[in-house]
Protein backbone atom coordinates (compact mmCIF):
# COMPACT_ATOMS: atom_id res chain seq x y z
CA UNK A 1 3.44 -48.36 40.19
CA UNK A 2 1.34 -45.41 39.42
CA UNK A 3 4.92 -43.24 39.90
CA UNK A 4 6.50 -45.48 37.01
CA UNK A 5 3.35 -45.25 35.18
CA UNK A 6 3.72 -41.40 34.87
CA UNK A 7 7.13 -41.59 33.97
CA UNK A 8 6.54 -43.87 31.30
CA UNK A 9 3.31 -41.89 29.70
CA UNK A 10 5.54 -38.39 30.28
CA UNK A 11 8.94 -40.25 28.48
CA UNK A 12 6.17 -41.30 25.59
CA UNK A 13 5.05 -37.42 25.50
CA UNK A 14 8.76 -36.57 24.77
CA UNK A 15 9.86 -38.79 22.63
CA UNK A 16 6.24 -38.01 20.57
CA UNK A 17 7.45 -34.15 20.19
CA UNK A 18 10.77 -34.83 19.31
CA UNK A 19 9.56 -37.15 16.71
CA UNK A 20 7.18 -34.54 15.18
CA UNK A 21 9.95 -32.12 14.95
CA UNK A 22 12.61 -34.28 13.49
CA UNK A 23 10.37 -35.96 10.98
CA UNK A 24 8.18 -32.42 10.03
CA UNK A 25 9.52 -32.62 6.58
CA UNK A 26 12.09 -34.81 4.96
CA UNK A 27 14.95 -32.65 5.16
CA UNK A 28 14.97 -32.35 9.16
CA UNK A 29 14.35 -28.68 8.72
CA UNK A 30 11.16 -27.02 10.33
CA UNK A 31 9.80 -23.89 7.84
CA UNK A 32 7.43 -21.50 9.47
CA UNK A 33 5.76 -18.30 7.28
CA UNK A 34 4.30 -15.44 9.61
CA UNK A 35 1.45 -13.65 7.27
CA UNK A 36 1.87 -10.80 9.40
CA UNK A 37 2.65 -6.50 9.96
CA UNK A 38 5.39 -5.36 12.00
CA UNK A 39 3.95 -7.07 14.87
CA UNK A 40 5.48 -10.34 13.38
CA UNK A 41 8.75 -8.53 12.40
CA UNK A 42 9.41 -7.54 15.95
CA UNK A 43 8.23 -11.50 16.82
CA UNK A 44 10.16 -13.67 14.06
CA UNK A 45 12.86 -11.57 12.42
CA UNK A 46 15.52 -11.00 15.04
CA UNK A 47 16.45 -13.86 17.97
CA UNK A 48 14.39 -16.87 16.52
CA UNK A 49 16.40 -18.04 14.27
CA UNK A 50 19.17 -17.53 16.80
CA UNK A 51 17.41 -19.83 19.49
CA UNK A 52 16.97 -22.31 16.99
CA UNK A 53 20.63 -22.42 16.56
CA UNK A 54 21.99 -22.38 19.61
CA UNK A 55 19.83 -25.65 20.07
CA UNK A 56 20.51 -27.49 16.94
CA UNK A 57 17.22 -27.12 15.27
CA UNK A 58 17.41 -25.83 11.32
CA UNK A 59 14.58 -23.57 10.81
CA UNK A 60 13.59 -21.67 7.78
CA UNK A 61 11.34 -18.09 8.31
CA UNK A 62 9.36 -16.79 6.26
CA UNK A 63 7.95 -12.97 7.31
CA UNK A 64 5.17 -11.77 4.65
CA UNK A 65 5.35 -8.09 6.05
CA UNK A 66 3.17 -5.07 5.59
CA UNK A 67 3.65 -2.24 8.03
CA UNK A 68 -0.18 -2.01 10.05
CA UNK A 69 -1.60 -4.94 7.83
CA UNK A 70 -5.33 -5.91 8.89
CA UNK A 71 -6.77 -9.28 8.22
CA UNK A 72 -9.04 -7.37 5.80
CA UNK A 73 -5.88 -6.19 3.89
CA UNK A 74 -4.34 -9.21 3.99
CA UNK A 75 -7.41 -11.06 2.28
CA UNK A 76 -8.19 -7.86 -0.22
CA UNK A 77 -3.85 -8.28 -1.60
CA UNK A 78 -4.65 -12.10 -2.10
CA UNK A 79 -7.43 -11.93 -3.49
CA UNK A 80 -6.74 -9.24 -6.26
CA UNK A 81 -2.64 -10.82 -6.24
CA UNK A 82 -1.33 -7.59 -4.75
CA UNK A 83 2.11 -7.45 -5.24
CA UNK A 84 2.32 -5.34 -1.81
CA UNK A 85 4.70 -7.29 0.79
CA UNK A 86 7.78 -7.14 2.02
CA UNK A 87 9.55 -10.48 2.13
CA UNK A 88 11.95 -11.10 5.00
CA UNK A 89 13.56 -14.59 4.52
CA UNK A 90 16.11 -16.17 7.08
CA UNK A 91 17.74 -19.53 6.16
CA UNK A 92 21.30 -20.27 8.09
CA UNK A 93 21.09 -17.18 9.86
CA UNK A 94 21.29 -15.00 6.85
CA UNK A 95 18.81 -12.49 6.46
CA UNK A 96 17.03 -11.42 2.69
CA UNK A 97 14.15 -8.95 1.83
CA UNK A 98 12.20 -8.95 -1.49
CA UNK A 99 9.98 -5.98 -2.26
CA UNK A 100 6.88 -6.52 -4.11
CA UNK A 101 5.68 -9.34 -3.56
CA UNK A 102 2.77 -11.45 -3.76
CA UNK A 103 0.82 -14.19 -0.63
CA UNK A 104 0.63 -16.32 -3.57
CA UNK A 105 4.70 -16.52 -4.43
CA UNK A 106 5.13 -17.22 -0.58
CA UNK A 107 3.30 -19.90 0.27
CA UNK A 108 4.04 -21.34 -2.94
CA UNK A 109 7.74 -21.20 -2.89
CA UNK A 110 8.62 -23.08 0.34
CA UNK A 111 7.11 -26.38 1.66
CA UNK A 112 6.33 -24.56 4.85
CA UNK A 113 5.47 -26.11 7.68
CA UNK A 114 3.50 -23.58 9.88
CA UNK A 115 1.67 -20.67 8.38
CA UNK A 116 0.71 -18.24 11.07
CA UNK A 117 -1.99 -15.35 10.56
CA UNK A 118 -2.43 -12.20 13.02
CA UNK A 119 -4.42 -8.83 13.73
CA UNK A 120 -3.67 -5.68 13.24
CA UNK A 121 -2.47 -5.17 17.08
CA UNK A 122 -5.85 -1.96 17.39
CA UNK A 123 -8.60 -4.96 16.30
CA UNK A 124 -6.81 -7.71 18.03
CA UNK A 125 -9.18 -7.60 20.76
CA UNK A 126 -12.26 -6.80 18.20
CA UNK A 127 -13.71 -10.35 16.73
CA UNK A 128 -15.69 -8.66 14.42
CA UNK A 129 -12.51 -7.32 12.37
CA UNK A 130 -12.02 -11.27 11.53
CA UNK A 131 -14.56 -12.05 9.74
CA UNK A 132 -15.32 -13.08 6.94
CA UNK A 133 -11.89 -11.95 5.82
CA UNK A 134 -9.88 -14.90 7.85
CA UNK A 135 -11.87 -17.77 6.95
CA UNK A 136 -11.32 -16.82 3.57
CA UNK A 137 -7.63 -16.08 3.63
CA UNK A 138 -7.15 -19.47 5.40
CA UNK A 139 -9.14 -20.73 2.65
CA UNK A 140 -6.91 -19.37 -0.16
CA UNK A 141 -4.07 -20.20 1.92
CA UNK A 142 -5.14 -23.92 2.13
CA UNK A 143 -5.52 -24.64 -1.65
CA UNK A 144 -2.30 -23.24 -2.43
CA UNK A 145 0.05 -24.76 0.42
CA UNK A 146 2.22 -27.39 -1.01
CA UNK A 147 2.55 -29.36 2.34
CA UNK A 148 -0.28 -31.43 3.28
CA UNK A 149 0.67 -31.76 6.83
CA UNK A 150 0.71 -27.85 6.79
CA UNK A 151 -0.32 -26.94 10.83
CA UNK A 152 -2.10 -22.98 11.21
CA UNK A 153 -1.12 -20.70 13.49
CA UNK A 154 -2.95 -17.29 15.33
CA UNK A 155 -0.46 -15.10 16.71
CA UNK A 156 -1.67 -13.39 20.05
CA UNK A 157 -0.08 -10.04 20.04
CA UNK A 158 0.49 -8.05 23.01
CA UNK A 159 -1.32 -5.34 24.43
CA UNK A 160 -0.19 -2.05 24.19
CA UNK A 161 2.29 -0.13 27.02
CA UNK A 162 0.06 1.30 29.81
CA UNK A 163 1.02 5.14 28.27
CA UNK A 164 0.70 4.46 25.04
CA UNK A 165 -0.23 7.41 23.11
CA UNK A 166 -1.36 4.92 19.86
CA UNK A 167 -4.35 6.74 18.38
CA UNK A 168 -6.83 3.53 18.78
CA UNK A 169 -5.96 3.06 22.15
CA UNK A 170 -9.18 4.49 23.03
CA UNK A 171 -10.81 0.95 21.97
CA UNK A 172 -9.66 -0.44 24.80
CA UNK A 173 -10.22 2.62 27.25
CA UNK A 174 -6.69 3.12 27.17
CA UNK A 175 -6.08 0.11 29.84
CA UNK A 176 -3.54 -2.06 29.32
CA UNK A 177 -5.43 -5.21 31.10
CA UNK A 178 -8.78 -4.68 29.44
CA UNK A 179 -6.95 -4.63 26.23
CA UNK A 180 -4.94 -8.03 27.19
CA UNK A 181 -8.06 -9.68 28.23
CA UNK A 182 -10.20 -8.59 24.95
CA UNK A 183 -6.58 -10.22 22.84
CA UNK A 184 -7.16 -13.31 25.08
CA UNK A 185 -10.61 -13.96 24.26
CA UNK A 186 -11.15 -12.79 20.97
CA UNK A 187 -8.15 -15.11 19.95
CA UNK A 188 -9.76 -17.71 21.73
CA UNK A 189 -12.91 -18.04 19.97
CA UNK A 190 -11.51 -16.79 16.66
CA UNK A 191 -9.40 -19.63 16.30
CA UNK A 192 -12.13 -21.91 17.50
CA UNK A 193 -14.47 -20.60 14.97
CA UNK A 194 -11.73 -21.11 12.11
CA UNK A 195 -10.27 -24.43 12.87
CA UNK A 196 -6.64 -23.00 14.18
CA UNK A 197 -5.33 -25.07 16.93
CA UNK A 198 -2.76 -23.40 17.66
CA UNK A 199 -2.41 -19.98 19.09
CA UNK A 200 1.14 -18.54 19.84
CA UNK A 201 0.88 -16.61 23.25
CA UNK A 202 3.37 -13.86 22.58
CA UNK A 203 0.86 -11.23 24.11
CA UNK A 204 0.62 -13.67 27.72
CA UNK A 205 4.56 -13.89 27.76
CA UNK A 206 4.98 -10.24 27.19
CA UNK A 207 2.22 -9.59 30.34
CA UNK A 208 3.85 -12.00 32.59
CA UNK A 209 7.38 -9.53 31.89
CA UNK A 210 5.75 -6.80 32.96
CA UNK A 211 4.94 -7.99 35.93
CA UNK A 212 8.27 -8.94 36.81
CA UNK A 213 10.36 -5.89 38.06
CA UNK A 214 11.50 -5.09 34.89
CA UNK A 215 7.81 -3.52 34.98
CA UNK A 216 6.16 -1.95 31.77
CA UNK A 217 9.64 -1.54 29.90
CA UNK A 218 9.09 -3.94 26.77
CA UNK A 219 7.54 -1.14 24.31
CA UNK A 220 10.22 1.02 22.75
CA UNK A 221 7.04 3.40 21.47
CA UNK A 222 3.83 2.21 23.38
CA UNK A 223 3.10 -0.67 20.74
CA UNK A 224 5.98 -2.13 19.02
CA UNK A 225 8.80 -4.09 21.07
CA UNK A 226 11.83 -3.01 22.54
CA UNK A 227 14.49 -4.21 19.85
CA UNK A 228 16.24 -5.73 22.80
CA UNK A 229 14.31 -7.41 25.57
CA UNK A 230 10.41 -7.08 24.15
CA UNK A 231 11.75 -8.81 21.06
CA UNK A 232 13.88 -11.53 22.66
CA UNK A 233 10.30 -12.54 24.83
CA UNK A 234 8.47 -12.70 21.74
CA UNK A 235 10.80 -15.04 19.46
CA UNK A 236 11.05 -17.47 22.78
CA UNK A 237 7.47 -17.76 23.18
CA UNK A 238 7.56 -18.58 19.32
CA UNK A 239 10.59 -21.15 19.91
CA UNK A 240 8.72 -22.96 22.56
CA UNK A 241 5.23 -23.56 21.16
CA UNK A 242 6.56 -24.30 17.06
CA UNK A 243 9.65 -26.19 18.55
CA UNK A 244 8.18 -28.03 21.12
CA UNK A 245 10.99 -27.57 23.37
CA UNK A 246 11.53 -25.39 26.63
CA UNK A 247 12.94 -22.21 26.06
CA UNK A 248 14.82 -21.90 29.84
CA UNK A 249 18.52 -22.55 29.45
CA UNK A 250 19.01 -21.93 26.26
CA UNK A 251 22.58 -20.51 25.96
CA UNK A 252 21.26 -17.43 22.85
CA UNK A 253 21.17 -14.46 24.73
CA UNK A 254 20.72 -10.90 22.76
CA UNK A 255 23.77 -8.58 22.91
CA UNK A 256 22.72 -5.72 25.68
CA UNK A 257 20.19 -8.35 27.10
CA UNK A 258 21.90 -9.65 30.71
CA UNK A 259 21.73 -12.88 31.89
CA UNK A 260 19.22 -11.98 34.30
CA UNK A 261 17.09 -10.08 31.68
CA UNK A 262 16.96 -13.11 29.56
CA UNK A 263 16.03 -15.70 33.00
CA UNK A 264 12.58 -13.36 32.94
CA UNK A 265 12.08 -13.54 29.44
CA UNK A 266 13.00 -17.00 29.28
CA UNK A 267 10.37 -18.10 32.06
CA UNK A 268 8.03 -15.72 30.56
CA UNK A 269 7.59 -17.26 27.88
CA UNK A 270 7.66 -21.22 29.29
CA UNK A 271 4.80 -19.66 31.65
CA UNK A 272 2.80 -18.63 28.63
CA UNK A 273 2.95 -21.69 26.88
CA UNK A 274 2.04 -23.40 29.91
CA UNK A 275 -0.69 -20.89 30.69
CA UNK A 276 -1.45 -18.97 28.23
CA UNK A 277 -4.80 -17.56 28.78
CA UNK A 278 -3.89 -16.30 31.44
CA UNK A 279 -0.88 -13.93 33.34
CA UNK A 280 1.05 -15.58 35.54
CA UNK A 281 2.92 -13.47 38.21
CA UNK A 282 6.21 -13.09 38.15
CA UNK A 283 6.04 -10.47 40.95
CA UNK A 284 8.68 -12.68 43.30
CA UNK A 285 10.58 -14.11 40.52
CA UNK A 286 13.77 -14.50 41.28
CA UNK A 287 16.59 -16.75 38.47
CA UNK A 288 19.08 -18.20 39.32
CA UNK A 289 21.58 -15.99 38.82
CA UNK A 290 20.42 -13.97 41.78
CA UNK A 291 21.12 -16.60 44.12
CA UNK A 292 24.26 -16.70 42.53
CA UNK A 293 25.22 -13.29 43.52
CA UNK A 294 25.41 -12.38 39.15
């Protein structure tokens, strides 16, 4: 009885997500705007859309992009209008970017459905840097979305390669873990102290790679992603905590990304979502297509 039970609660839990997602606006497609840096290029801008896709989900991204943007920043160009940002727009796979322009224009041109907010990846780990200039963006943010079912978003980022030669390194004492862990806990009770409920683990799922024996290979220059690999991790662990849906099987896989490659990231990013305070191990991973002699 207590077996069926279970079933029936989990089958409820299913059917609950896949009701959010269909019904999250009235034209069936999900819109998500990343107030971000190049941190949320690498994240949103290259395979997301691409998952989305190859699973039949219509998504619309938004990427408000300065290169090295701070919270700070971020709340000093809304507040004065800055006409400062890069806009990267994806709708049916096609790709556009506006120059110069404002938060304001963004959030006020799409009915989006998640609006995500980040760190500049040196004070990701430094709760300090938030404040007050989050709570206020989030503020601004708030009167001016047009949805009313709008959900927030903190992106954790990822800390940086163990050799990274990135000039505020040294806030972390140059250690990759120690970095992680500040990410992890600073993102934590930032997002507790703001009202966010939702924190998007990128940072966990990029940890649990390295520790599979692809190693500490997902930088391409000690912070930013690989264009390849570090970014495919990233827009999965985005995929499975906006979309609600597991990431593992699904048939996108990056050109010069093998099917093994994309197994790790895959379950990297599944573990993060399931854990993602945490790494988990993925020391004696082995997918399937191992056993399968690929």
């Amino acid at each position: 009885m207590r077996l069926s039970i279970s079933k029936h609660l989990q089958l409820l839990f299913i059917i609950s997500i896949w009701t959010c997602i269909t019904q999250v606006n009235g034209q069936g497609v999900i819109k998500i705007l990343a107030i971000g840096n190049s941190f949320s290029e690498d994240a949103t801008e290259s395979y997301f859309d691409d998952l989305a896709k190859a699973d039949n989900v219509n998504i619309i991204i938004g990427d408000m992009v300065i290169g090295g943007c701070s919270v700070e920043t971020h709340w000093n160009n809304a507040k004065a209008n800055n006409a400062t940002y890069s806009y990267r727009k994806i709708v049916n796979g096609l790709k556009t970017k506006v120059s110069n322009k404002t938060l304001k224009e963004a959030i006020e041109e799409e009915s989006w459905d998640y609006i995500t907010f980040q760190q500049v990846s040196q004070y990701s780990g430094k709760y300090t840097t938030y404040f007050p200039y989050l709570p206020n963006l989030l503020d601004y943010v708030k009167t001016l979305s047009t949805n009313p079912n709008v959900q927030f978003c903190l992106h954790r980022t990822w800390a940086y390669s163990e050799n990274s030669t990135h000039s505020e390194y040294d806030y972390y004492q140059k250690n990759q873990m120690i970095m992680y862990d500040s990410i992890v806990d600073v993102t934590n009770k930032v997002a507790d102290k703001v009202g966010i409920n939702i924190i998007i683990p990128s940072g966990t799922a990029i940890q649990n790679g390295r520790s599979s024996y692809i190693g500490d290979n997902f930088n391409r220059d000690g912070y930013h992603l690989t264009l390849g690999l570090g970014r495919y991790i990233a827009a999965c662990t985005w995929y499975e905590k906006l979309l609600g849906k597991s990431v593992i099987d699904n048939t996108f896989i990056p050109a010069g990304v093998s099917t093994r490659e994309a197994k790790i990231a895959q379950n990297a990013a599944h573990y993060a979502i399931e854990k993602p305070d945490a790494v988990t191990s993925m020391a004696n991973f082995v997918p399937d297509t191992l056993l399968l002699g690929e």
